[in-house]
PDB file of N, CA and C in Angstrom:
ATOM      1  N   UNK A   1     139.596  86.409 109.540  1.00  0.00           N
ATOM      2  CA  UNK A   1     138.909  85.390 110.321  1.00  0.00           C
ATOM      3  C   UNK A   1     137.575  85.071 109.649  1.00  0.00           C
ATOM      4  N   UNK A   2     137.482  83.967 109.010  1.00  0.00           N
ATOM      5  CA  UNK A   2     136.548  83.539 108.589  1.00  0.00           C
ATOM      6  C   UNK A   2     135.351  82.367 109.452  1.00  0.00           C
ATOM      7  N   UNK A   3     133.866  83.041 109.301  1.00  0.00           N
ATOM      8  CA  UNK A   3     133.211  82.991 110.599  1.00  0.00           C
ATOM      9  C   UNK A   3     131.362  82.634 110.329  1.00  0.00           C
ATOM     10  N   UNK A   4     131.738  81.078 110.592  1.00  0.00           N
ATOM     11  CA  UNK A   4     129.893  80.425 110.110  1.00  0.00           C
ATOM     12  C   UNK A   4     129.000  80.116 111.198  1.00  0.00           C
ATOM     13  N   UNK A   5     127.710  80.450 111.003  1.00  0.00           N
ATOM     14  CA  UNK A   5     126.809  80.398 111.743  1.00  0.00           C
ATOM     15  C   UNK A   5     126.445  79.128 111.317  1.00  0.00           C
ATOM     16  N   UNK A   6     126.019  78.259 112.950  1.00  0.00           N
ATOM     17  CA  UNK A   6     125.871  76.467 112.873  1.00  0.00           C
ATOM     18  C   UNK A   6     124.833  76.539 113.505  1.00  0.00           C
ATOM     19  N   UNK A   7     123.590  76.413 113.239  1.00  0.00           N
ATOM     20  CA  UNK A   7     122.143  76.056 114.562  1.00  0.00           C
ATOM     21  C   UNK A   7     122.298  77.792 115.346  1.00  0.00           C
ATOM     22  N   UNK A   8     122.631  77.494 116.860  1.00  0.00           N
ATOM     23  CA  UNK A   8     122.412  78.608 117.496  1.00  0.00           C
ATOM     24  C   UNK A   8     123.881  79.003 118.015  1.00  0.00           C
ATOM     25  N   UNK A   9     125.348  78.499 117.051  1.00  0.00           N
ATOM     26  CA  UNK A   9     126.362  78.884 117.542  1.00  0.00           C
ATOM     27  C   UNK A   9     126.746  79.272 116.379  1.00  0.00           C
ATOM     28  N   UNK A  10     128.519  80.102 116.882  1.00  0.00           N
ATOM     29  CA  UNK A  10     129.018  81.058 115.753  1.00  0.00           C
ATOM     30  C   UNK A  10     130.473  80.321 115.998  1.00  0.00           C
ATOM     31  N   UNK A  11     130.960  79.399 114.532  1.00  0.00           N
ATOM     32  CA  UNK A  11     132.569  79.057 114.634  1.00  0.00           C
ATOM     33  C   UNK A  11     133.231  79.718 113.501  1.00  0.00           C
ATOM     34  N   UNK A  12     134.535  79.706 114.507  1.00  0.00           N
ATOM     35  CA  UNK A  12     135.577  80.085 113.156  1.00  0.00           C
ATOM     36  C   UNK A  12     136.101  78.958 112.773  1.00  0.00           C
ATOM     37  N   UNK A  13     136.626  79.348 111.109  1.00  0.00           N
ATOM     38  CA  UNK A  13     137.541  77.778 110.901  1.00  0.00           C
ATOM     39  C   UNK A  13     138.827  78.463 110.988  1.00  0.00           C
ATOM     40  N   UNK A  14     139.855  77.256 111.542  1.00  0.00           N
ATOM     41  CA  UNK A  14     140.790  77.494 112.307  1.00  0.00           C
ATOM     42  C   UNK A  14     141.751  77.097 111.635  1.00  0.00           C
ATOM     43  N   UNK A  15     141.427  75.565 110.607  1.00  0.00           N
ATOM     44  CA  UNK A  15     142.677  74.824 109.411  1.00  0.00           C
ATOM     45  C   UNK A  15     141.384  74.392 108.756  1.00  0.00           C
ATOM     46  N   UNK A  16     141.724  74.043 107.642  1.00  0.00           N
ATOM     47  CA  UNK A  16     141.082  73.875 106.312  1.00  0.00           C
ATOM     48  C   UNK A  16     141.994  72.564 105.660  1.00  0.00           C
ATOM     49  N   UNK A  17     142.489  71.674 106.160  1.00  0.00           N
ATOM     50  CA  UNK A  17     143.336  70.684 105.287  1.00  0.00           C
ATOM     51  C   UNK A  17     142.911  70.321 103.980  1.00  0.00           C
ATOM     52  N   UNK A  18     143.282  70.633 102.960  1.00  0.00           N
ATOM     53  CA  UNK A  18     143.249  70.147 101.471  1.00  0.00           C
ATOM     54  C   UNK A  18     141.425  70.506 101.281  1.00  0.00           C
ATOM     55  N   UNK A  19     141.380  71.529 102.017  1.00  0.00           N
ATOM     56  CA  UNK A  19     139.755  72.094 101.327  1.00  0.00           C
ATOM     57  C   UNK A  19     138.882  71.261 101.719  1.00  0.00           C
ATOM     58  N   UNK A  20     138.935  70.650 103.164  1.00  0.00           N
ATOM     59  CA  UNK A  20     137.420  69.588 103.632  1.00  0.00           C
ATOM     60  C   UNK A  20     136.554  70.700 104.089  1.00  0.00           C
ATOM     61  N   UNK A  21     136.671  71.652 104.364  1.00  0.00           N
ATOM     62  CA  UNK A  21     135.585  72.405 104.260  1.00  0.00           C
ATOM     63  C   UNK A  21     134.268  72.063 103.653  1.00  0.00           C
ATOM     64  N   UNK A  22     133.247  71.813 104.283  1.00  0.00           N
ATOM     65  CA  UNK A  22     131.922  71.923 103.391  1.00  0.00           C
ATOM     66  C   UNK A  22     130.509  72.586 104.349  1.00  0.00           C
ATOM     67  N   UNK A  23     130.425  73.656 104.465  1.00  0.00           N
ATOM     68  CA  UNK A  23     129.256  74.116 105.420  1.00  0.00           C
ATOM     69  C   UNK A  23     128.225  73.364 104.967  1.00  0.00           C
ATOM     70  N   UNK A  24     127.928  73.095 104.116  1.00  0.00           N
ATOM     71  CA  UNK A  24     126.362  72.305 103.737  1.00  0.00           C
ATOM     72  C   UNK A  24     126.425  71.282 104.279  1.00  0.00           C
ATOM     73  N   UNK A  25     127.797  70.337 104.313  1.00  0.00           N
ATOM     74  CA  UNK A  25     127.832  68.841 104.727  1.00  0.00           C
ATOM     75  C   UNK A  25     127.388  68.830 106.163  1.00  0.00           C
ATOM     76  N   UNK A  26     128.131  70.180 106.718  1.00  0.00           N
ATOM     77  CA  UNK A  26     128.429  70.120 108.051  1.00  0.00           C
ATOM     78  C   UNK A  26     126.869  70.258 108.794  1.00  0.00           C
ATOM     79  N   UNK A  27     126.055  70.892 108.467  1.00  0.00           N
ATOM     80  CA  UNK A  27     124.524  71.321 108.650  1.00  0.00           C
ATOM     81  C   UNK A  27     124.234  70.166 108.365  1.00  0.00           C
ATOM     82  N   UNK A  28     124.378  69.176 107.982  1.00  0.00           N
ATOM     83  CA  UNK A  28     123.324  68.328 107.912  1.00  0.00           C
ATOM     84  C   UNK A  28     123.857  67.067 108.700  1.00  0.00           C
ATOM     85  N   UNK A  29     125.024  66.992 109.415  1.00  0.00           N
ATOM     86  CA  UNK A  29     125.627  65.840 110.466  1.00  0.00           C
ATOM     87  C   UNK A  29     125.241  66.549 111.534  1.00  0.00           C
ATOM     88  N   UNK A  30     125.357  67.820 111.575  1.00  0.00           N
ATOM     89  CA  UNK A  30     125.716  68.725 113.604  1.00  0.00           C
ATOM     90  C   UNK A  30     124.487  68.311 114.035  1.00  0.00           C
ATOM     91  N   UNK A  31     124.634  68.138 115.129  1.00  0.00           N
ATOM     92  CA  UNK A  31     123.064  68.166 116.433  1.00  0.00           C
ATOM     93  C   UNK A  31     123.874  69.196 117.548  1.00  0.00           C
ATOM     94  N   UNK A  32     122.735  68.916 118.434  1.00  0.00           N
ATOM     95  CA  UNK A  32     122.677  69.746 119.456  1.00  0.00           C
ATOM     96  C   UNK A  32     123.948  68.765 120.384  1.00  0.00           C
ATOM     97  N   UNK A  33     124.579  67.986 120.224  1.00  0.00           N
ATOM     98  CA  UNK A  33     125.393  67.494 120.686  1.00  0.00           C
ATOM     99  C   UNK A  33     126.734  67.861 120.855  1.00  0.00           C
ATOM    100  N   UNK A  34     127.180  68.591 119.949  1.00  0.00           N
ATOM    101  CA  UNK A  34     128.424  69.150 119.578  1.00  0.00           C
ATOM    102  C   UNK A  34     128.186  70.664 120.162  1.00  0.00           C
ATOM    103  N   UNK A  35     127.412  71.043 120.398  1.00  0.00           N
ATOM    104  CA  UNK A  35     126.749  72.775 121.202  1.00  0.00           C
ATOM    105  C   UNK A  35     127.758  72.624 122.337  1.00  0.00           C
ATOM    106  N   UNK A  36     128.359  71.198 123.316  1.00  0.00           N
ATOM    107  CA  UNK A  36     128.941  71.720 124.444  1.00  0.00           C
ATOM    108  C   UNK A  36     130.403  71.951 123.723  1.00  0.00           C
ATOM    109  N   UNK A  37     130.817  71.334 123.273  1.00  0.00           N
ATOM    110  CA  UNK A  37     132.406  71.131 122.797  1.00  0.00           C
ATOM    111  C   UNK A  37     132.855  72.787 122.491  1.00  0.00           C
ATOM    112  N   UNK A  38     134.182  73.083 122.491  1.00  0.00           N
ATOM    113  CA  UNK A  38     134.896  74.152 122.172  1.00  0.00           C
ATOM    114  C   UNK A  38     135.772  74.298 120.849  1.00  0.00           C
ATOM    115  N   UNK A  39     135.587  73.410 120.598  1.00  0.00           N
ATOM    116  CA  UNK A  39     135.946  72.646 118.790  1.00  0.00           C
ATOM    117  C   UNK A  39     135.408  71.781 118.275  1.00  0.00           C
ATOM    118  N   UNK A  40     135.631  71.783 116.958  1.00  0.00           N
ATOM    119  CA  UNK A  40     135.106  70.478 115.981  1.00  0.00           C
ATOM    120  C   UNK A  40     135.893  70.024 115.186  1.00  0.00           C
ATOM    121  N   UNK A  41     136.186  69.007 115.123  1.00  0.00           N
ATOM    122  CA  UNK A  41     137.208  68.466 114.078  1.00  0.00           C
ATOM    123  C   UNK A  41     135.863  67.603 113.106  1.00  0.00           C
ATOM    124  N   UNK A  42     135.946  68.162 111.552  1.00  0.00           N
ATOM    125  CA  UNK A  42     135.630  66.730 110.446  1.00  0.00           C
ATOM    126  C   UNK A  42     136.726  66.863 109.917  1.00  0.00           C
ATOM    127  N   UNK A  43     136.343  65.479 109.786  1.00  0.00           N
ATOM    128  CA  UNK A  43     137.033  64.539 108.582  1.00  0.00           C
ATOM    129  C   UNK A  43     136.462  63.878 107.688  1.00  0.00           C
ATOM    130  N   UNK A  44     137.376  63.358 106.651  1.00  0.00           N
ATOM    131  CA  UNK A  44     136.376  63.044 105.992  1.00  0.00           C
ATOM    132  C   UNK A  44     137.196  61.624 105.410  1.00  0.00           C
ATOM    133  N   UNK A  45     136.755  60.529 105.575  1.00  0.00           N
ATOM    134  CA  UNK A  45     137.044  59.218 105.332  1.00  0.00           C
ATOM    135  C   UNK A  45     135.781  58.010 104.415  1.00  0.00           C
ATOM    136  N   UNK A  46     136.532  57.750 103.052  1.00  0.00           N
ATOM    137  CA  UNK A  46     135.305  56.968 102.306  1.00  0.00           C
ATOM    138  C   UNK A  46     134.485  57.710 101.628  1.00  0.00           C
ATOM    139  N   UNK A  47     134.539  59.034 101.476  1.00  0.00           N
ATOM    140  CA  UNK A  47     133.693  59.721 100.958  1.00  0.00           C
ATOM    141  C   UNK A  47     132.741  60.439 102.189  1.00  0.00           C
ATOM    142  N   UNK A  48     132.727  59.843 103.185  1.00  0.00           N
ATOM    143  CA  UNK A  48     132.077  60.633 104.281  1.00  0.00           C
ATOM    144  C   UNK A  48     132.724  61.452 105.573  1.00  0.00           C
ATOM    145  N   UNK A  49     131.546  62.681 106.219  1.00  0.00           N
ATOM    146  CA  UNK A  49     132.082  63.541 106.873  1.00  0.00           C
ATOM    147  C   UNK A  49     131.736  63.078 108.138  1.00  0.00           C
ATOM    148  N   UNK A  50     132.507  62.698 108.882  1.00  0.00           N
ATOM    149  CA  UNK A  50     132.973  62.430 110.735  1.00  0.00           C
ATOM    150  C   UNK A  50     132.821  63.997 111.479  1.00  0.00           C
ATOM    151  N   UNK A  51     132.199  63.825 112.452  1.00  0.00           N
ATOM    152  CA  UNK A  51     132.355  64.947 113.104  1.00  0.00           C
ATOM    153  C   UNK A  51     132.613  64.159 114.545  1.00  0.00           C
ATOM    154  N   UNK A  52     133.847  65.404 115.453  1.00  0.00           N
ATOM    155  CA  UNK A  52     133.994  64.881 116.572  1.00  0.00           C
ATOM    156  C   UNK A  52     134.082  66.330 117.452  1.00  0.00           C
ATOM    157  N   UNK A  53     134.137  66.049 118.636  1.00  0.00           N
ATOM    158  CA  UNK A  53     134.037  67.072 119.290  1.00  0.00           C
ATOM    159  C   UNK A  53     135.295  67.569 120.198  1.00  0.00           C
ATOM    160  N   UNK A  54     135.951  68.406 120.278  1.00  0.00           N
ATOM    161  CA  UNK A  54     136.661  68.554 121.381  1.00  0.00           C
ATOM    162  C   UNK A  54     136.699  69.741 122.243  1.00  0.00           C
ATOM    163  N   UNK A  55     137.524  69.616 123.654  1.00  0.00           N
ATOM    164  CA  UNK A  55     137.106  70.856 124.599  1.00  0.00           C
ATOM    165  C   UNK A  55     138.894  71.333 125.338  1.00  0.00           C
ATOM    166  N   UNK A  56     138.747  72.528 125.602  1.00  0.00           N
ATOM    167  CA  UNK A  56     139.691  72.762 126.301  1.00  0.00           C
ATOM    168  C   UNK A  56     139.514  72.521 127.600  1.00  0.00           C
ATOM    169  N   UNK A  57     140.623  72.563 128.677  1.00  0.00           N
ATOM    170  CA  UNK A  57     140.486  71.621 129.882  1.00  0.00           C
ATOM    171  C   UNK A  57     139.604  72.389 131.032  1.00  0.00           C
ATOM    172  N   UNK A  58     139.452  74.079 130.713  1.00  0.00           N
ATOM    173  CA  UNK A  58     138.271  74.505 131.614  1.00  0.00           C
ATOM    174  C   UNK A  58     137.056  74.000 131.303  1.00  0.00           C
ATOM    175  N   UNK A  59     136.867  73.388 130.172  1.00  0.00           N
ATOM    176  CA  UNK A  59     135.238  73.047 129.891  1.00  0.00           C
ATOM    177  C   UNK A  59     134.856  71.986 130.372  1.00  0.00           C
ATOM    178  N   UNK A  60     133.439  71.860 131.119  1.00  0.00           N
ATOM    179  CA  UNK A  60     133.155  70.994 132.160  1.00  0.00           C
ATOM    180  C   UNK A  60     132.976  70.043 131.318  1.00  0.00           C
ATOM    181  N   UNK A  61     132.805  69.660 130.386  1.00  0.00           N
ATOM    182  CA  UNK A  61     132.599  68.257 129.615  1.00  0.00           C
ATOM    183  C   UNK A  61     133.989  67.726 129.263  1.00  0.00           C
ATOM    184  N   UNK A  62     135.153  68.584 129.617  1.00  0.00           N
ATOM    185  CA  UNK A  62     136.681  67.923 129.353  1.00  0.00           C
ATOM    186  C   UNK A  62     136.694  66.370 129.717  1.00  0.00           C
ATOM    187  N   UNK A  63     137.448  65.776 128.806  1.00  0.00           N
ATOM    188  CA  UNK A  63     137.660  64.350 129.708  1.00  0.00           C
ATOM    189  C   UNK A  63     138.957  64.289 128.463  1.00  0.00           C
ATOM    190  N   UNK A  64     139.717  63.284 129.113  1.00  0.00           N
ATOM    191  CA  UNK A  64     141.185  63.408 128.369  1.00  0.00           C
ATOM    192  C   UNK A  64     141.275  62.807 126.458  1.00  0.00           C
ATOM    193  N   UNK A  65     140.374  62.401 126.332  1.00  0.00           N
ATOM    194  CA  UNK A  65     139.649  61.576 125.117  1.00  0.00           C
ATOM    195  C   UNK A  65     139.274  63.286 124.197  1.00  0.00           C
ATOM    196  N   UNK A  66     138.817  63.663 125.164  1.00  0.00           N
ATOM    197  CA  UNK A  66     138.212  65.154 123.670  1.00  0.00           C
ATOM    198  C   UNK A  66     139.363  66.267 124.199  1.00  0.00           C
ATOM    199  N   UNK A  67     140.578  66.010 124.341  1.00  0.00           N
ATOM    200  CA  UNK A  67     141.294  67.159 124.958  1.00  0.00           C
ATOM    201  C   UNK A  67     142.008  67.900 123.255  1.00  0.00           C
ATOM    202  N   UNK A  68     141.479  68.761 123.423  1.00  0.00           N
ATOM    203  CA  UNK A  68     141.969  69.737 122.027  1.00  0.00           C
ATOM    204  C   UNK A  68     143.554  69.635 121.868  1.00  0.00           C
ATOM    205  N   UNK A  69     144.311  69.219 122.962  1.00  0.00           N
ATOM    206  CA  UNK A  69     145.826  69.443 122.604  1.00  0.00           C
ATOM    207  C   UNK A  69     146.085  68.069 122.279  1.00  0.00           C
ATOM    208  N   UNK A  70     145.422  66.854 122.051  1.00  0.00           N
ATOM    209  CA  UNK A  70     145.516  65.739 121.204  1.00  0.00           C
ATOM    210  C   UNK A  70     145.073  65.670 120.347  1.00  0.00           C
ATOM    211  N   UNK A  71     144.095  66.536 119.537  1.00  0.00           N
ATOM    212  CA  UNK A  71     144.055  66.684 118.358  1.00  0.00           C
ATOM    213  C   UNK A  71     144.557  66.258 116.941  1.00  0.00           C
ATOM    214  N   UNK A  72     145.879  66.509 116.695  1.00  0.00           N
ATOM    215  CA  UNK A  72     146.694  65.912 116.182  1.00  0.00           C
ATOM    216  C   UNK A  72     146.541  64.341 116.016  1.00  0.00           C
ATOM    217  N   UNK A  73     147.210  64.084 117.254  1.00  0.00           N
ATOM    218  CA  UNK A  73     147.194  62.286 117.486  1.00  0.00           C
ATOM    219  C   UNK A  73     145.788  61.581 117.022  1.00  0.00           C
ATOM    220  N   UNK A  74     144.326  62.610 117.515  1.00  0.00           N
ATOM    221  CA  UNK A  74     144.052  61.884 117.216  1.00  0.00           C
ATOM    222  C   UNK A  74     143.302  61.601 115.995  1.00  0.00           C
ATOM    223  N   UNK A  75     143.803  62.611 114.908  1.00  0.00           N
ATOM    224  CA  UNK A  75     143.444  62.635 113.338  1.00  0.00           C
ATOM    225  C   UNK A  75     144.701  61.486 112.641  1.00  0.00           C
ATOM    226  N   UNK A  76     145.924  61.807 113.267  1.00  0.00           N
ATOM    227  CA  UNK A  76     146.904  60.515 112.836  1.00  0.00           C
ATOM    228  C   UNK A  76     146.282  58.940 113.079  1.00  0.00           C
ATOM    229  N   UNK A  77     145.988  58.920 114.263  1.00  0.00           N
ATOM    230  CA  UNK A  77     145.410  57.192 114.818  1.00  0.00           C
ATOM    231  C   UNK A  77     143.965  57.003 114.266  1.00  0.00           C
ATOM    232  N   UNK A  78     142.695  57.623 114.487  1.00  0.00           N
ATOM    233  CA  UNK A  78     141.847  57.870 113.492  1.00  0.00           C
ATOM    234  C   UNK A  78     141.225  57.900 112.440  1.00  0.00           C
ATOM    235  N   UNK A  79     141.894  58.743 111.477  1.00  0.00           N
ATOM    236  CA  UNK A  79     141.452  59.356 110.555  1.00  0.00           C
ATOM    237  C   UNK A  79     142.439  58.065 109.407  1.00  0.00           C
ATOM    238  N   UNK A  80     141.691  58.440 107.940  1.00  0.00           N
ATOM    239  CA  UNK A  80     142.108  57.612 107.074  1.00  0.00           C
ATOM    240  C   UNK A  80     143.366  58.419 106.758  1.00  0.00           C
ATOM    241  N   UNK A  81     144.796  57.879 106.165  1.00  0.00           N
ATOM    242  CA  UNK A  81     145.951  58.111 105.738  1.00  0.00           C
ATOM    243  C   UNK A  81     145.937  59.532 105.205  1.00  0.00           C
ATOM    244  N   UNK A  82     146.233  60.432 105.441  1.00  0.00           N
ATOM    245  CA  UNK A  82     146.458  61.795 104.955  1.00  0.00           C
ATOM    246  C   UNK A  82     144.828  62.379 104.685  1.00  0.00           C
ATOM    247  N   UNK A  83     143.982  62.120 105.388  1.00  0.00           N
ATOM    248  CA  UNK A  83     142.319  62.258 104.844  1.00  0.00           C
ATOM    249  C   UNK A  83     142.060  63.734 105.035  1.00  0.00           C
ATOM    250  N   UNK A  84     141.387  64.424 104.660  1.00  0.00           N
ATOM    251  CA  UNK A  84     141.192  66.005 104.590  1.00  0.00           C
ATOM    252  C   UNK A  84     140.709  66.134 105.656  1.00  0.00           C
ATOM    253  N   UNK A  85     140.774  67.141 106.175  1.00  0.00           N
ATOM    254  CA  UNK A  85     139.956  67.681 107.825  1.00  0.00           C
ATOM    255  C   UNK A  85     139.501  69.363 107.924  1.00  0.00           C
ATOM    256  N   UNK A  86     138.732  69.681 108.764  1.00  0.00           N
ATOM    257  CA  UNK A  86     138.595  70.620 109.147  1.00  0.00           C
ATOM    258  C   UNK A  86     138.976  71.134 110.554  1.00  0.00           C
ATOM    259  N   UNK A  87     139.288  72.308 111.282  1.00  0.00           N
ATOM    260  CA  UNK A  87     139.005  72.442 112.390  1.00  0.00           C
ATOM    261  C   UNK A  87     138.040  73.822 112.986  1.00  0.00           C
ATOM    262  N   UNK A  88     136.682  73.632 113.167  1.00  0.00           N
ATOM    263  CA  UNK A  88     135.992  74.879 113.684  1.00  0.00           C
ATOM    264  C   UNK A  88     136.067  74.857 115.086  1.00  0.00           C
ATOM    265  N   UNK A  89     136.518  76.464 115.692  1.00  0.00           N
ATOM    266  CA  UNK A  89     136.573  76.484 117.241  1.00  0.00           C
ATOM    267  C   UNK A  89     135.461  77.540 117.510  1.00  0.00           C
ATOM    268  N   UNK A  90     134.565  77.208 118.573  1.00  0.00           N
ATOM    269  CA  UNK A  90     133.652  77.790 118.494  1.00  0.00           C
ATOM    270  C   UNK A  90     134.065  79.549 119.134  1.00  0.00           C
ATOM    271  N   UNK A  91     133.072  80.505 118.900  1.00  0.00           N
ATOM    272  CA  UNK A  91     133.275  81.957 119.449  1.00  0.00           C
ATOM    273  C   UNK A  91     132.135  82.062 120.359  1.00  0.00           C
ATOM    274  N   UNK A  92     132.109  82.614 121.557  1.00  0.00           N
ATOM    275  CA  UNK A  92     131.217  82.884 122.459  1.00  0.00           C
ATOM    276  C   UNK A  92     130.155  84.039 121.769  1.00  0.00           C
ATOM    277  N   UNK A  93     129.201  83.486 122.042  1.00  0.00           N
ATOM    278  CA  UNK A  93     127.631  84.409 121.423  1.00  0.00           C
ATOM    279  C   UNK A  93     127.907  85.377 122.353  1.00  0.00           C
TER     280      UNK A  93
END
């Protein structure tokens, strides 16, 4: 289990598609915005890294738009044609 410290949270990465991995990139898009979410999906489209947020359905910020079990769908509808991604799920401090 491989395991990065982001601001004041601790994620694991969960998929690595074609190596979008980039902790440096990722530090310099995150805000304190993504702190509620229970995942993170980037991507990376054009040369640039997208960050989005998603939650499982106990988390009070759920709404059916960030639901982690659409995930999938919504890197297919989304994301550029086969575009590299990440997925970090966060670990409770």
């Amino acid at each position: 289990m491989k395991t990065y410290k982001i601001e004041n949270n601790t994620y694991e990465l969960i998929k690595d598609y074609k190596n979008a991995f980039d902790l440096e990139a990722i530090k310099e898009r995150y805000t304190e915005y993504f702190e509620d979410y229970d995942y993170i999906l980037g991507d990376w489209s054009y040369g640039k890294l997208r960050l989005k947020g998603f939650c499982n359905k106990e988390n009070s910020k759920f709404k059916e738009i960030n639901n982690i079990e659409n995930i999938d769908q919504y890197i297919k509808n989304n994301g550029a044609y086969d575009c590299k991604y990440f997925i970090l799920k966060k670990i409770d401090n």
